[in-house]
N, C-alpha and C. Protein backbone atom coordinates (compact mmCIF):
# COMPACT_ATOMS: atom_id res chain seq x y z
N UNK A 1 0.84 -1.17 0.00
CA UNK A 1 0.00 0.00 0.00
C UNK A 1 0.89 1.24 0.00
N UNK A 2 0.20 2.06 -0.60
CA UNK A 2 0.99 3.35 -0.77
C UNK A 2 0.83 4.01 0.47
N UNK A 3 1.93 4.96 0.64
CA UNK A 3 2.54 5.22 1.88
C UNK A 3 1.38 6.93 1.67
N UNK A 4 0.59 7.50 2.95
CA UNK A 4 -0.37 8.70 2.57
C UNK A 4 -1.65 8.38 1.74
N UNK A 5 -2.23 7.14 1.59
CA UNK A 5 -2.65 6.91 0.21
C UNK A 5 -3.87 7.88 1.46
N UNK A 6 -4.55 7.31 2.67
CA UNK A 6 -5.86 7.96 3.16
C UNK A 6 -5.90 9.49 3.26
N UNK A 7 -4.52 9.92 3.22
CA UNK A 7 -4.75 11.60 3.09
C UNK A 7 -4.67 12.07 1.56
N UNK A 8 -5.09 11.35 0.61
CA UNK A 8 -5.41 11.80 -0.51
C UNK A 8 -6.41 12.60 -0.72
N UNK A 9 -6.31 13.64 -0.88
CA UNK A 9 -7.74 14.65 -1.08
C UNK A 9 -8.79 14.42 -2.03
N UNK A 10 -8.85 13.31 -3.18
CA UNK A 10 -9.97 13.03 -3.55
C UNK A 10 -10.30 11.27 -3.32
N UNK A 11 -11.43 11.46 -3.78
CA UNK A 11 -12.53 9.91 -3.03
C UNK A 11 -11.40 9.18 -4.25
N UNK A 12 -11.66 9.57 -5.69
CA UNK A 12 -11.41 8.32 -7.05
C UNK A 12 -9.82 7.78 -6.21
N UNK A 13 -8.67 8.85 -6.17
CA UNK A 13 -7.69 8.53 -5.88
C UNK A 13 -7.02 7.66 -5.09
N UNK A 14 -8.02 7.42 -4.29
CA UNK A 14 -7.80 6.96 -2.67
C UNK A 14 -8.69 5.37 -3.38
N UNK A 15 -9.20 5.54 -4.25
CA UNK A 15 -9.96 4.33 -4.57
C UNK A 15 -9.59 3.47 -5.58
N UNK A 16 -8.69 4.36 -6.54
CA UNK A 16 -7.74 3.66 -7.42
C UNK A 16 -6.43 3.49 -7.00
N UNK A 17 -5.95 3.67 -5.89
CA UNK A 17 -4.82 3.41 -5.10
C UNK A 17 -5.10 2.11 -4.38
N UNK A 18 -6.01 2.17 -3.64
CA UNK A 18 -6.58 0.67 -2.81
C UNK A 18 -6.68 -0.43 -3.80
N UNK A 19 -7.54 0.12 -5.37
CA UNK A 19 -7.69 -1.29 -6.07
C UNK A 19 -6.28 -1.83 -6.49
N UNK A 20 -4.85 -1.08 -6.92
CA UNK A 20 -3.95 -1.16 -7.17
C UNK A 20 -3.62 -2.16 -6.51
N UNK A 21 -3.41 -1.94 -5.21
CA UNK A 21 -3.00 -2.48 -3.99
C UNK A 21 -3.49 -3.93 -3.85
N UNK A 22 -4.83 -3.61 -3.71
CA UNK A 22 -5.79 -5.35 -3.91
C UNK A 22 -4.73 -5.81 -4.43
N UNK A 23 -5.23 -5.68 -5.86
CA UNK A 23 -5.05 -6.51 -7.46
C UNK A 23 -3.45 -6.98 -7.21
N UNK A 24 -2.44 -6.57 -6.91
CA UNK A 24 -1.15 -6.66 -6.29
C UNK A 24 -0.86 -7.66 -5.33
N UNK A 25 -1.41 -7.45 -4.74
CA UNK A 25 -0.82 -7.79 -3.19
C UNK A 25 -0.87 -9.31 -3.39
N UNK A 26 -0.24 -10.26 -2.87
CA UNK A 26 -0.05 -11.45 -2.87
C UNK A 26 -0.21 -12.48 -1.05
N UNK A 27 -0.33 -11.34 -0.88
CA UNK A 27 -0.98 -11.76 0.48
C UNK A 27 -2.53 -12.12 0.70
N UNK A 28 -3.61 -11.53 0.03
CA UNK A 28 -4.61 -12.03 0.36
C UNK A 28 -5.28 -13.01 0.49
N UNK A 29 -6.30 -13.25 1.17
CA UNK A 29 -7.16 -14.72 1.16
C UNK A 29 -8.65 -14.64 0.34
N UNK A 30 -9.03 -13.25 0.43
CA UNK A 30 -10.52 -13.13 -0.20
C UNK A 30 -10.13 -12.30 -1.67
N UNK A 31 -11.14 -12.02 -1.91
CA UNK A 31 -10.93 -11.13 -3.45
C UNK A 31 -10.49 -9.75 -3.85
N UNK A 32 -9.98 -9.09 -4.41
CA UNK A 32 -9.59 -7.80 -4.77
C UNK A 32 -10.65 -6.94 -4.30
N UNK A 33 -11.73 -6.89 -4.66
CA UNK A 33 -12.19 -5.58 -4.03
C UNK A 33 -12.80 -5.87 -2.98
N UNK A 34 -12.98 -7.16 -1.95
CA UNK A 34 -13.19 -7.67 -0.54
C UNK A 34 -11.75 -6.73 0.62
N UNK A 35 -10.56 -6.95 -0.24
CA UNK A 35 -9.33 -6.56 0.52
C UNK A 35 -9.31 -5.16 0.59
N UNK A 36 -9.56 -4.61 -0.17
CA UNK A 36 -9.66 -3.16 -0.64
C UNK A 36 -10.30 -2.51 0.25
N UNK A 37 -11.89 -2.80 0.29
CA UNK A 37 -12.70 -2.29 1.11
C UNK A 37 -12.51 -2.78 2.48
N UNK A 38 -11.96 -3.62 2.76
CA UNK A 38 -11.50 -4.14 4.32
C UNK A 38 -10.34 -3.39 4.19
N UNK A 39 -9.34 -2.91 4.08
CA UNK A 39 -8.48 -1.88 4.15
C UNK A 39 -9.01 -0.58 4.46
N UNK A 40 -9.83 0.06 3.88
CA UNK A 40 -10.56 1.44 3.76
C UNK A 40 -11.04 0.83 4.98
N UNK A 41 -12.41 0.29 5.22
CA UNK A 41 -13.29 0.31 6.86
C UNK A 41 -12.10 -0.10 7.90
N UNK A 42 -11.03 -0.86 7.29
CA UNK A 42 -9.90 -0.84 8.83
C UNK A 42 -9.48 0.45 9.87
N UNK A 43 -9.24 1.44 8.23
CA UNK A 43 -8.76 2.58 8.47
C UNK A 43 -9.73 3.76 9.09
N UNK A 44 -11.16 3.03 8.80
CA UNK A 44 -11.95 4.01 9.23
C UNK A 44 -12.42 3.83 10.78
N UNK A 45 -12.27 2.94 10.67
CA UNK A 45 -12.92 2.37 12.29
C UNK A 45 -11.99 2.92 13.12
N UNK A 46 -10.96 2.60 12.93
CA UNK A 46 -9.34 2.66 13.80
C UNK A 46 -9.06 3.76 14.28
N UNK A 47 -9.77 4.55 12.99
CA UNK A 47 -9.34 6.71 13.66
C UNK A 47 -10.34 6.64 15.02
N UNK A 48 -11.37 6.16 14.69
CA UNK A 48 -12.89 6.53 15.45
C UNK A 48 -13.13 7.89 15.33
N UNK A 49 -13.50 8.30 16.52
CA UNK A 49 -13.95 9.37 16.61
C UNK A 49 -13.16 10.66 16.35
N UNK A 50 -11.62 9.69 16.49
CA UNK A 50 -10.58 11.37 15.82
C UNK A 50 -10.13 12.14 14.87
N UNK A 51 -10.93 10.71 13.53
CA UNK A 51 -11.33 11.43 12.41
C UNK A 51 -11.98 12.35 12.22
N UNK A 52 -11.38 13.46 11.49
CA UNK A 52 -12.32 14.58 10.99
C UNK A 52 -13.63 14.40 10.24
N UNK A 53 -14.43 15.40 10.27
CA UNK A 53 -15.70 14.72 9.64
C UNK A 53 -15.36 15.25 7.93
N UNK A 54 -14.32 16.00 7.55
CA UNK A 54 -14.04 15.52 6.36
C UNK A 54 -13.55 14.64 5.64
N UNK A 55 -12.36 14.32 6.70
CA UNK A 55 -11.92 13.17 6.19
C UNK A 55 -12.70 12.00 5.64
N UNK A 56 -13.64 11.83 6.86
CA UNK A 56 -14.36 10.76 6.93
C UNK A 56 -15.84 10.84 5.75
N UNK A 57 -15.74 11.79 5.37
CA UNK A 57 -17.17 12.32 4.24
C UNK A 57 -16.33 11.65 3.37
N UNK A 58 -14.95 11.94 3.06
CA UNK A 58 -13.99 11.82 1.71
C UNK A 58 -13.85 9.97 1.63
N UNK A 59 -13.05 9.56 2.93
CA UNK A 59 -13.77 8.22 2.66
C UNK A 59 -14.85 7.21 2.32
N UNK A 60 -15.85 7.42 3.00
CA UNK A 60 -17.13 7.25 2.46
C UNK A 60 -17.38 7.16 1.05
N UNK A 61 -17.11 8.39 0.52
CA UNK A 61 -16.98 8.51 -0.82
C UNK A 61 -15.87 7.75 -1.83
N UNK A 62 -14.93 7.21 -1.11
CA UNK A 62 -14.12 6.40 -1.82
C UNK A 62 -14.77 4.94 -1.76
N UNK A 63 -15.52 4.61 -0.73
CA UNK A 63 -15.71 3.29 -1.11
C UNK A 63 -17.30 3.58 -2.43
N UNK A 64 -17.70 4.14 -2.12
CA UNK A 64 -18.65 4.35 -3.52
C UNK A 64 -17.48 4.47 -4.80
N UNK A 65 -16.58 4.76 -4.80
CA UNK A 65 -16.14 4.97 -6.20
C UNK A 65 -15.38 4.07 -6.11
N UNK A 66 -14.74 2.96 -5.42
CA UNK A 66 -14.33 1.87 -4.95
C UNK A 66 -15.37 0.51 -5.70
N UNK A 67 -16.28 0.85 -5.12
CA UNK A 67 -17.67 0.11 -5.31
C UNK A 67 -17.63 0.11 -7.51
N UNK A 68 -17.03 1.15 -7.63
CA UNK A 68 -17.85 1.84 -9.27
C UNK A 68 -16.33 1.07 -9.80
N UNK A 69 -15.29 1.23 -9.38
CA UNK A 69 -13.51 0.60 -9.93
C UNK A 69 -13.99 -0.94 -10.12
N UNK A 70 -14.46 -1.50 -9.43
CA UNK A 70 -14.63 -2.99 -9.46
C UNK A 70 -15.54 -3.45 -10.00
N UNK A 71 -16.60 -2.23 -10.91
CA UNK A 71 -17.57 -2.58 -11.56
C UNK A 71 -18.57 -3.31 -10.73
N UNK A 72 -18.87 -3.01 -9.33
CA UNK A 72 -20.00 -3.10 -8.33
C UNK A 72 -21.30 -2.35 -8.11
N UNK A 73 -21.39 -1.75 -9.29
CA UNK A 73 -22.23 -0.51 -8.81
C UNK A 73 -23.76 -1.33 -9.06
């Protein structure tokens, strides 16, 4: 995973960085965009409450365009 990828200021970026990552990684057990989005909610849970509520709007929005990269929509 790219090093800053969650302080990326837009949703696509942060969402085509994660699928990268999936599709890559040779570690996983479940599927590319299963790992992806379990990466993103890891990261989201983990701040809790000390996430900003932008940040956390901006994530949100990455797994919708997350959702749209993997052709899930």
């Amino acid at each position: 995973m790219e090093r800053g990828v969650f302080k990326l200021t837009s949703a696509k970026k942060i969402a085509a960085s994660l699928k990268r990552s999936a599709e890559h990684s040779s570690r996983r057990k479940a599927g590319a965009y299963r790992s992806a989005l379990s990466m993103l909610t890891f990261y989201i849970n983990r701040a809790g409450k000390t996430l900003p509520e932008t940040q956390r709007t901006r994530l949100e929005r990455a797994k919708v365009e997350l959702k749209r990269a993997f052709g899930r929509e």
